[in-house]
C-alpha atoms as a PDB file:
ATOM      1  CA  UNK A   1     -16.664  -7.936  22.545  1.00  0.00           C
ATOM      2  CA  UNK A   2     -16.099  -5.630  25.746  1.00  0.00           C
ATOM      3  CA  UNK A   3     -20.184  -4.774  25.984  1.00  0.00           C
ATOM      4  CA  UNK A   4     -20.769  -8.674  25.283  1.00  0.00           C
ATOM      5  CA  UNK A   5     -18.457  -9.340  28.723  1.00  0.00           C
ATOM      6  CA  UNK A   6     -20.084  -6.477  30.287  1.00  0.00           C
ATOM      7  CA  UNK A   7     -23.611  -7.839  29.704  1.00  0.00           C
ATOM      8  CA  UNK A   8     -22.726 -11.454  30.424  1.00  0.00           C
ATOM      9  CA  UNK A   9     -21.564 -10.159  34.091  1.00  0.00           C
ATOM     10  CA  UNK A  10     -23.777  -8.020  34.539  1.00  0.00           C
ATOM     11  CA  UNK A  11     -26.361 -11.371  34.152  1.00  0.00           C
ATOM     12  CA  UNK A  12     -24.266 -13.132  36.700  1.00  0.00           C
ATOM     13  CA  UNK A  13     -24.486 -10.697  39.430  1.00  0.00           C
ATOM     14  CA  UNK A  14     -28.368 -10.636  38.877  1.00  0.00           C
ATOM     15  CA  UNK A  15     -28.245 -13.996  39.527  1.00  0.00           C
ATOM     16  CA  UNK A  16     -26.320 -14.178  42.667  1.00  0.00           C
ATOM     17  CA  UNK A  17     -28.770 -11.518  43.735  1.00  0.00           C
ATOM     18  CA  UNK A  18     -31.747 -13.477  43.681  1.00  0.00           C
ATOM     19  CA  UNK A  19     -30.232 -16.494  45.015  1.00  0.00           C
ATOM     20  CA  UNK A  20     -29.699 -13.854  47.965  1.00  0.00           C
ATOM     21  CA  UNK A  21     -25.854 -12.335  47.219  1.00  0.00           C
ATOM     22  CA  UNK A  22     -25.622  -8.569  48.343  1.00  0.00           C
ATOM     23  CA  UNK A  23     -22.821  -6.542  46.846  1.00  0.00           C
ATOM     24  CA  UNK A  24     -22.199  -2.905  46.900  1.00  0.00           C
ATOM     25  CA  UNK A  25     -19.563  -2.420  44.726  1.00  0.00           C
ATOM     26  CA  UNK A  26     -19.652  -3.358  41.218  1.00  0.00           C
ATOM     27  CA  UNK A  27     -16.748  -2.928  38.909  1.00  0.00           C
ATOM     28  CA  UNK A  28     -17.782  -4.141  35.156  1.00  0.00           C
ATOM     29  CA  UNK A  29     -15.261  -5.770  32.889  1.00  0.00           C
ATOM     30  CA  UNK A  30     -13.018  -2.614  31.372  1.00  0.00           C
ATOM     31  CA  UNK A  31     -10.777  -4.044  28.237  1.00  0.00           C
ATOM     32  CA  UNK A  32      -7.697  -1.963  27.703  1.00  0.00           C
ATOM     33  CA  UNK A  33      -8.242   0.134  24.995  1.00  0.00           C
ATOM     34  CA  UNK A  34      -6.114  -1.456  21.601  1.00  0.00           C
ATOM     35  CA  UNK A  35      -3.409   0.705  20.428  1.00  0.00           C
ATOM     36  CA  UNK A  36      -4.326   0.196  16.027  1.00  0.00           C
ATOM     37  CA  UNK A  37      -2.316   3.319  15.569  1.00  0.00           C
ATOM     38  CA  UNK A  38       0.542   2.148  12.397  1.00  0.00           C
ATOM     39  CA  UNK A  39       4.403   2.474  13.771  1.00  0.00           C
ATOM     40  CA  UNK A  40       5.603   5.789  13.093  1.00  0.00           C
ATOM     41  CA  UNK A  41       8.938   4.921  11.083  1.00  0.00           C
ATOM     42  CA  UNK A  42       9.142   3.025   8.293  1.00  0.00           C
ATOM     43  CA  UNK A  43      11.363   0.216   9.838  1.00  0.00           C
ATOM     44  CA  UNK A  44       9.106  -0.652  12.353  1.00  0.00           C
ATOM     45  CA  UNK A  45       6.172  -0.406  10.149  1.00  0.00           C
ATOM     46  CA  UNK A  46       7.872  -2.687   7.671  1.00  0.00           C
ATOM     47  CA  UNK A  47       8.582  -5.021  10.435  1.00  0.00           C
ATOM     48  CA  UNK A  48       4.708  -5.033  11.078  1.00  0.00           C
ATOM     49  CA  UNK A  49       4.105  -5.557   7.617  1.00  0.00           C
ATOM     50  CA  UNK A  50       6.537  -8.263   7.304  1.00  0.00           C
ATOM     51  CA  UNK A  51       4.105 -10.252  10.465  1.00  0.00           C
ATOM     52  CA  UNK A  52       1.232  -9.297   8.418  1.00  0.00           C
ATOM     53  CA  UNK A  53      -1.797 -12.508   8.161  1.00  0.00           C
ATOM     54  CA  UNK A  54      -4.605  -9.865   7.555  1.00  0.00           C
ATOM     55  CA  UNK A  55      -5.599 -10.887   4.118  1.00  0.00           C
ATOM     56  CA  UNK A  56      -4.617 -15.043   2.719  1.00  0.00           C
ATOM     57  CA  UNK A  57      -2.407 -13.154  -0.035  1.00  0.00           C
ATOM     58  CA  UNK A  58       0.036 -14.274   3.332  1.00  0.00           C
ATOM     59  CA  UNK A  59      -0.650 -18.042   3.302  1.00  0.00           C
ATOM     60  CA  UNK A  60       0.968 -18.303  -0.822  1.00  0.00           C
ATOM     61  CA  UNK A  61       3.569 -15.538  -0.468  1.00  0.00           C
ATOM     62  CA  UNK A  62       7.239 -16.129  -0.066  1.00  0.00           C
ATOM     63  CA  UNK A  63       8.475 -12.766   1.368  1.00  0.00           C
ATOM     64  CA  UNK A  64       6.930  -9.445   2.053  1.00  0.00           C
ATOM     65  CA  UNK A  65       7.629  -7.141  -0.395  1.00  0.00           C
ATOM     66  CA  UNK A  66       7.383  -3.613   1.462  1.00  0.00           C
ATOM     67  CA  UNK A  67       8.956  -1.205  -0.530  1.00  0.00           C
ATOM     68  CA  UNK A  68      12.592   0.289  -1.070  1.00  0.00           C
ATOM     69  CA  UNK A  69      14.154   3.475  -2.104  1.00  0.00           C
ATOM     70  CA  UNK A  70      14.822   6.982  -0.362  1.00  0.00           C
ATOM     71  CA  UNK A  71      12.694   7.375   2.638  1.00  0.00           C
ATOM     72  CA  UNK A  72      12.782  11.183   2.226  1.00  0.00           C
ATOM     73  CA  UNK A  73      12.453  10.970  -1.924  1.00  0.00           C
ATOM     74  CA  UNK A  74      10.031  13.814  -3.602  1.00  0.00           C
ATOM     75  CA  UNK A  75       8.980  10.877  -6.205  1.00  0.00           C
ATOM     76  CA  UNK A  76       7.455   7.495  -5.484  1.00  0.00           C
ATOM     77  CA  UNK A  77       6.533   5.073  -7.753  1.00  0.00           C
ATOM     78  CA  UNK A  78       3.617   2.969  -6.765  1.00  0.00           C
ATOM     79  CA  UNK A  79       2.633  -0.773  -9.064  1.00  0.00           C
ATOM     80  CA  UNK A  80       0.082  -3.312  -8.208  1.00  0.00           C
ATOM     81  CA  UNK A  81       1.325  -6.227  -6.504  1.00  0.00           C
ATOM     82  CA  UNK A  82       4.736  -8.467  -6.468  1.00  0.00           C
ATOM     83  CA  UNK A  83       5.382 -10.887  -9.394  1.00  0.00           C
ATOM     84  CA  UNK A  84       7.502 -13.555  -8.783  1.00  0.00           C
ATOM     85  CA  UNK A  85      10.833 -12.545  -9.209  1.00  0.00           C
ATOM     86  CA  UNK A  86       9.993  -9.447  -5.814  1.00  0.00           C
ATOM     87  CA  UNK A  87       8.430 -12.625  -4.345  1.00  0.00           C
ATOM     88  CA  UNK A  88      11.774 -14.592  -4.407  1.00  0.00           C
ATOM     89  CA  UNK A  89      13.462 -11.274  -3.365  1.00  0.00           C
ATOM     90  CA  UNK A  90      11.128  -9.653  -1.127  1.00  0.00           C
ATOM     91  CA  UNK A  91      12.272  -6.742  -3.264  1.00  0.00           C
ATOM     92  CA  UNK A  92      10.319  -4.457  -5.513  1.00  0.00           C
ATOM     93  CA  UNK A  93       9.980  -4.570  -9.678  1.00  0.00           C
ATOM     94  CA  UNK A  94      13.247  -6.943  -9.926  1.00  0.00           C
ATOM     95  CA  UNK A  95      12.410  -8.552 -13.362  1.00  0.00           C
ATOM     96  CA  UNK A  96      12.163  -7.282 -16.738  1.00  0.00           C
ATOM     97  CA  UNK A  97       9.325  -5.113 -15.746  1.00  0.00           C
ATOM     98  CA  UNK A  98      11.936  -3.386 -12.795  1.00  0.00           C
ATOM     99  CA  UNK A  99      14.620  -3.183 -15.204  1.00  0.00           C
ATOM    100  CA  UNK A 100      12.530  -1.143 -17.602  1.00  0.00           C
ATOM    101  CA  UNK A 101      11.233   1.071 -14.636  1.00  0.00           C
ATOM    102  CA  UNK A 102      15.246   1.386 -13.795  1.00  0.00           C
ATOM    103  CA  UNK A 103      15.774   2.988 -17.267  1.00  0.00           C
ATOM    104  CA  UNK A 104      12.484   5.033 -17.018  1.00  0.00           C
ATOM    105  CA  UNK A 105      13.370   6.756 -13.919  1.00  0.00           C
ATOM    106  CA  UNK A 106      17.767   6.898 -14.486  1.00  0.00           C
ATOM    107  CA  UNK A 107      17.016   7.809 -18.693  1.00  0.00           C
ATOM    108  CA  UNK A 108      13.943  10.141 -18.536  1.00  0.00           C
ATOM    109  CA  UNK A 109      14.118  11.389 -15.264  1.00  0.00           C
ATOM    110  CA  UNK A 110      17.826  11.466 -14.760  1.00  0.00           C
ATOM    111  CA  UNK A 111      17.839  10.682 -11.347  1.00  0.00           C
ATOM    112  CA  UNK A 112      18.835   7.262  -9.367  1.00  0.00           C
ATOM    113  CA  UNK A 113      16.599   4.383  -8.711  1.00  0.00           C
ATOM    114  CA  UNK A 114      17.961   4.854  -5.362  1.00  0.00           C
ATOM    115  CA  UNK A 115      16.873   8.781  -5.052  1.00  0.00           C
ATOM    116  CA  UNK A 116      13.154   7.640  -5.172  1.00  0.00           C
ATOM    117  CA  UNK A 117      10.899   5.421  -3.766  1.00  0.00           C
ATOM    118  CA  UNK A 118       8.896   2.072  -5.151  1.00  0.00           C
ATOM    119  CA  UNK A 119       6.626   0.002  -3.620  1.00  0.00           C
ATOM    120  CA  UNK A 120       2.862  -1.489  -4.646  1.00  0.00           C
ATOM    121  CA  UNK A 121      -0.778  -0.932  -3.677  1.00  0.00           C
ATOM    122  CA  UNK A 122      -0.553  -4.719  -2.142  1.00  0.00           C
ATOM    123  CA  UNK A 123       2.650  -5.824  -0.352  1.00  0.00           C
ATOM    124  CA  UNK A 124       2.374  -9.587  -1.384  1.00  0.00           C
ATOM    125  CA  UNK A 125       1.858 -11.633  -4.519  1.00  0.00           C
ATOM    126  CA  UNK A 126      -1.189 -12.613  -5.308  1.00  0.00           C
ATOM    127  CA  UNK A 127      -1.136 -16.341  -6.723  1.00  0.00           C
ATOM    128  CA  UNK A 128      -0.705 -16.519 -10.915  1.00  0.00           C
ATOM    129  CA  UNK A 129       0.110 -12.758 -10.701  1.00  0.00           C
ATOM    130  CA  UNK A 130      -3.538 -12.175 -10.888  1.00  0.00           C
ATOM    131  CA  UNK A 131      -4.600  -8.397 -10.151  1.00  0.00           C
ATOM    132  CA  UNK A 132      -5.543  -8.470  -6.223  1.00  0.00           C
ATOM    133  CA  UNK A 133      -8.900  -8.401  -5.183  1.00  0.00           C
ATOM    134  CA  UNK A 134     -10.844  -5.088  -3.654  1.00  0.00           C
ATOM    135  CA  UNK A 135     -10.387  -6.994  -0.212  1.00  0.00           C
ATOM    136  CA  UNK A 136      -6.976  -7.572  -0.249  1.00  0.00           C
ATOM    137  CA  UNK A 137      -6.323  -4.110  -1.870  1.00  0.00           C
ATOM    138  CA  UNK A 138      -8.240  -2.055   0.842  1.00  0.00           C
ATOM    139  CA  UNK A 139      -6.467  -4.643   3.850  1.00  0.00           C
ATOM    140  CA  UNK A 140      -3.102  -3.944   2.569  1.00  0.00           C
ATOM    141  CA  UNK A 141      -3.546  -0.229   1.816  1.00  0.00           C
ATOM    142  CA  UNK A 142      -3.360   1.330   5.322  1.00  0.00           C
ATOM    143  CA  UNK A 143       0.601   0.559   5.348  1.00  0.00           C
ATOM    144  CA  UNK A 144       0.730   2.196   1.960  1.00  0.00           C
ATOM    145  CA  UNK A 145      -0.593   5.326   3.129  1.00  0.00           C
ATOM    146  CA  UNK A 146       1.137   5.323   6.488  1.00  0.00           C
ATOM    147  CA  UNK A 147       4.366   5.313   3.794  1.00  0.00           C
ATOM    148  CA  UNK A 148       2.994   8.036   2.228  1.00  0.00           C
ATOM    149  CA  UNK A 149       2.653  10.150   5.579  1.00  0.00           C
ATOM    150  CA  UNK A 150       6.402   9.120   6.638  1.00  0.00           C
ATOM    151  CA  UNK A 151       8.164   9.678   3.079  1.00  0.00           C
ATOM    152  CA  UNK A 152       6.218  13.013   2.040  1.00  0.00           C
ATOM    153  CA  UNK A 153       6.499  12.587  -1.528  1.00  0.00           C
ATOM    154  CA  UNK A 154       5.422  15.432  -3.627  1.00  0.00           C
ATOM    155  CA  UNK A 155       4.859  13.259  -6.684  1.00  0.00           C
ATOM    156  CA  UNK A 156       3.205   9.954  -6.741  1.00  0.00           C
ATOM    157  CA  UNK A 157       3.597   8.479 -10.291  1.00  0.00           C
ATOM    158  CA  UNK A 158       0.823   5.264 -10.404  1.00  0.00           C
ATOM    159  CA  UNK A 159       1.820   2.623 -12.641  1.00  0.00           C
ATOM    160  CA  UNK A 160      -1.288   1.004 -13.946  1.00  0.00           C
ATOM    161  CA  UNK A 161      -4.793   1.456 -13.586  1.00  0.00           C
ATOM    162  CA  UNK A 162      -4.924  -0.735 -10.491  1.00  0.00           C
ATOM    163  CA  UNK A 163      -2.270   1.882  -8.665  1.00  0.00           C
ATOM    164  CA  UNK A 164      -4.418   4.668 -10.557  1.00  0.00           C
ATOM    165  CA  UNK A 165      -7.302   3.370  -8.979  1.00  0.00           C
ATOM    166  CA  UNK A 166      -6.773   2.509  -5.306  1.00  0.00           C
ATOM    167  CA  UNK A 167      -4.948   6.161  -5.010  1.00  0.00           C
ATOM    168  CA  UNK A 168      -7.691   8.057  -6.766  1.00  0.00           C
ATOM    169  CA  UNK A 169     -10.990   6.143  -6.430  1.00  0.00           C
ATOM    170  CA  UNK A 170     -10.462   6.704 -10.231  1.00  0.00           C
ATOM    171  CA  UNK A 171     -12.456   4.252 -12.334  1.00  0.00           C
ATOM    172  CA  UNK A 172     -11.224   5.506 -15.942  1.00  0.00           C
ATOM    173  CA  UNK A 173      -9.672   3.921 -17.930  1.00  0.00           C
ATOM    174  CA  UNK A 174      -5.550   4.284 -17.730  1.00  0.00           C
ATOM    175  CA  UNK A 175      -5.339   4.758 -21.112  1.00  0.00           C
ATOM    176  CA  UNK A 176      -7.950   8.100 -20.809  1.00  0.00           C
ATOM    177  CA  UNK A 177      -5.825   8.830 -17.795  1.00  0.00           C
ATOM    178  CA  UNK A 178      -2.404   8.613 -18.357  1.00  0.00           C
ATOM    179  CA  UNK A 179      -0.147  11.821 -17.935  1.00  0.00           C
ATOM    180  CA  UNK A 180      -3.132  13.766 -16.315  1.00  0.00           C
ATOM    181  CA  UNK A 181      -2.312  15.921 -12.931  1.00  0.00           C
ATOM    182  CA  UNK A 182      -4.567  14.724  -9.848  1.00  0.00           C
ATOM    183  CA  UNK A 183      -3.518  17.261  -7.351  1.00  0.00           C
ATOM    184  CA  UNK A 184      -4.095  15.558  -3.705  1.00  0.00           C
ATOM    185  CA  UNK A 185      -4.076  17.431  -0.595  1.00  0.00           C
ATOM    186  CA  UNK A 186      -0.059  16.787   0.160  1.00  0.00           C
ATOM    187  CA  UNK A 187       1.190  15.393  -2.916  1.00  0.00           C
ATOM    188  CA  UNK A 188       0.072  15.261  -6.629  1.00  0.00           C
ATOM    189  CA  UNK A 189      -1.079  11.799  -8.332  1.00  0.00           C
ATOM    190  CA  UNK A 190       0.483  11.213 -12.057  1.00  0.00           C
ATOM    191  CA  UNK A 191      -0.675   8.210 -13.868  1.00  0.00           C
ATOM    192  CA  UNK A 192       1.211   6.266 -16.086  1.00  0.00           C
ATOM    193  CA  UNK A 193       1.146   2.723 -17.932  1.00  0.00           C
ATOM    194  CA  UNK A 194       2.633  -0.232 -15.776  1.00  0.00           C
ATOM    195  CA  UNK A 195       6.277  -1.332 -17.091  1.00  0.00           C
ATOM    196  CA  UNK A 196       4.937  -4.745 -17.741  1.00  0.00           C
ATOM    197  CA  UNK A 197       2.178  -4.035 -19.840  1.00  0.00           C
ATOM    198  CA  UNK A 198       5.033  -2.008 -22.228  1.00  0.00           C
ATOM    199  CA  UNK A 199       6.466  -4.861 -22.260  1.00  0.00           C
ATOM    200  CA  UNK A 200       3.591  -6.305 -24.137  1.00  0.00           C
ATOM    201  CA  UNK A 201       2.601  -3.050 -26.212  1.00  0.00           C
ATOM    202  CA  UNK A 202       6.218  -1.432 -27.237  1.00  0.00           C
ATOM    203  CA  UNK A 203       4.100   0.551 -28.868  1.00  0.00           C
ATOM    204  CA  UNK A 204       3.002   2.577 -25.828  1.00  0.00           C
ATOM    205  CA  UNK A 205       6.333   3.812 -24.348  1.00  0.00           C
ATOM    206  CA  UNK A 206       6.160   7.255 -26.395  1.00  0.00           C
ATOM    207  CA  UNK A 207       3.307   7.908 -24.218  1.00  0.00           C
ATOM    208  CA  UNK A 208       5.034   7.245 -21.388  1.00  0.00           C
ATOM    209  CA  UNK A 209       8.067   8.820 -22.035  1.00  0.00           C
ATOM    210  CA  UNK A 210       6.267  11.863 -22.323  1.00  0.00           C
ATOM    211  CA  UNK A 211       4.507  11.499 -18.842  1.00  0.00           C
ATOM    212  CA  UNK A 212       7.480  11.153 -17.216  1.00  0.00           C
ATOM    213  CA  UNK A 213       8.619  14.325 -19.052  1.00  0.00           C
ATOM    214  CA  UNK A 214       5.726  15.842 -17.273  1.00  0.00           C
ATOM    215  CA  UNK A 215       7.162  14.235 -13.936  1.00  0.00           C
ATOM    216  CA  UNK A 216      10.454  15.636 -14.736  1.00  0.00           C
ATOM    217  CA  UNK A 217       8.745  19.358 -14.827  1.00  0.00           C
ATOM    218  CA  UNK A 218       7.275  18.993 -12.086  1.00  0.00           C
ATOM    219  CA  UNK A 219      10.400  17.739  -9.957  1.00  0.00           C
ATOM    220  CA  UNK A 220      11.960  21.466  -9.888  1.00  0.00           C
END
């Protein structure tokens, strides 16, 4: 935009020229440099968030649904988007799928839903609870890993392939995945199924029981 300004009075000064103008000091159009640097706490960045019109995930959404937990935890817990029970709330996993993760992290890993940290690859609901497209995924994802940076958690347990995916680059399958190790530079990436598809396959929480008994091994 700047070099467009720049070259569109640059063109107006040749003109005056030639209709016989003389100037000897020319200072071009300088736009102040933008500041698109991500607040550097995570109240100020969830303030931002809550403003956010990046993506139109904001024109259907009810409330923002950042994130909540410790803000210093060792364990976050990341899911794919807000259903509609977080969109009500503006709070994460609320439903049936948040009171299974509730049990998963208080039975298994013994600690308190409030001693780690949940939040979702997109911040907003996508409309039918459909999974959120690459666009909105990759828009929204810069405030996920600026809560990443703030919180420092050592383990990052990804709930679905969706999470798997947008934190890895991953394009296995979560089934082929599930309960592997991805070591990342600051933190390590566990995969896991989503508490909603257990929900619809009972079947499939021994397997992830025994991931988070992995988690739990790696919390000492």
């Amino acid at each position: 935009m700047k070099n467009l300004k720049n070259a569109l009075l640059l063109k107006q000064l040749f003109q005056l020229k030639q209709l016989g103008y003389q100037y000897t000091d020319i200072t071009p159009f300088k736009e102040d440099d933008l500041d698109l640097s991500l607040p550097g706490t995570l109240d100020l960045l969830q303030k931002q968030a809550n403003q956010c019109h990046l993506c139109d995930l904001s024109k259907t959404r009810q409330k923002v649904v950042f994130g909540e937990g410790n803000p210093s935890a060792e364990i976050m817990f990341v899911g794919e988007a807000p259903g509609a029970s977080e969109d009500s709330t503006g709070k994460p996993f609320v439903g049936r799928s948040g009171e299974l993760l509730t049990k998963m992290i208080e039975n298994v890993l013994l600690v308190s839903r409030n001693d780690v940290y949940i939040t979702n690859i997109v911040k907003c609901r996508p409309p039918g609870n459909r999974e959120p497209t690459p666009s909105e995924a990759y828009t929204c994802k810069p405030y996920l890993l600026k809560q990443i940076e703030l919180i420092k958690p050592k383990l990052i347990v990804a709930l679905g392939g969706t999470a798997y995916f947008y934190l890895t680059g991953d394009e296995t399958s979560i089934g082929k995945v599930r309960g592997s190790i991805f070591k990342k530079e600051h933190y390590t990436v566990i995969p896991t199924y989503h508490p909603s598809y257990l929900l619809r396959n009972p079947s499939a929480k021994k397997d992830t029981f025994e991931d988070l008994l992995k988690v739990k091994s790696l919390m000492a």
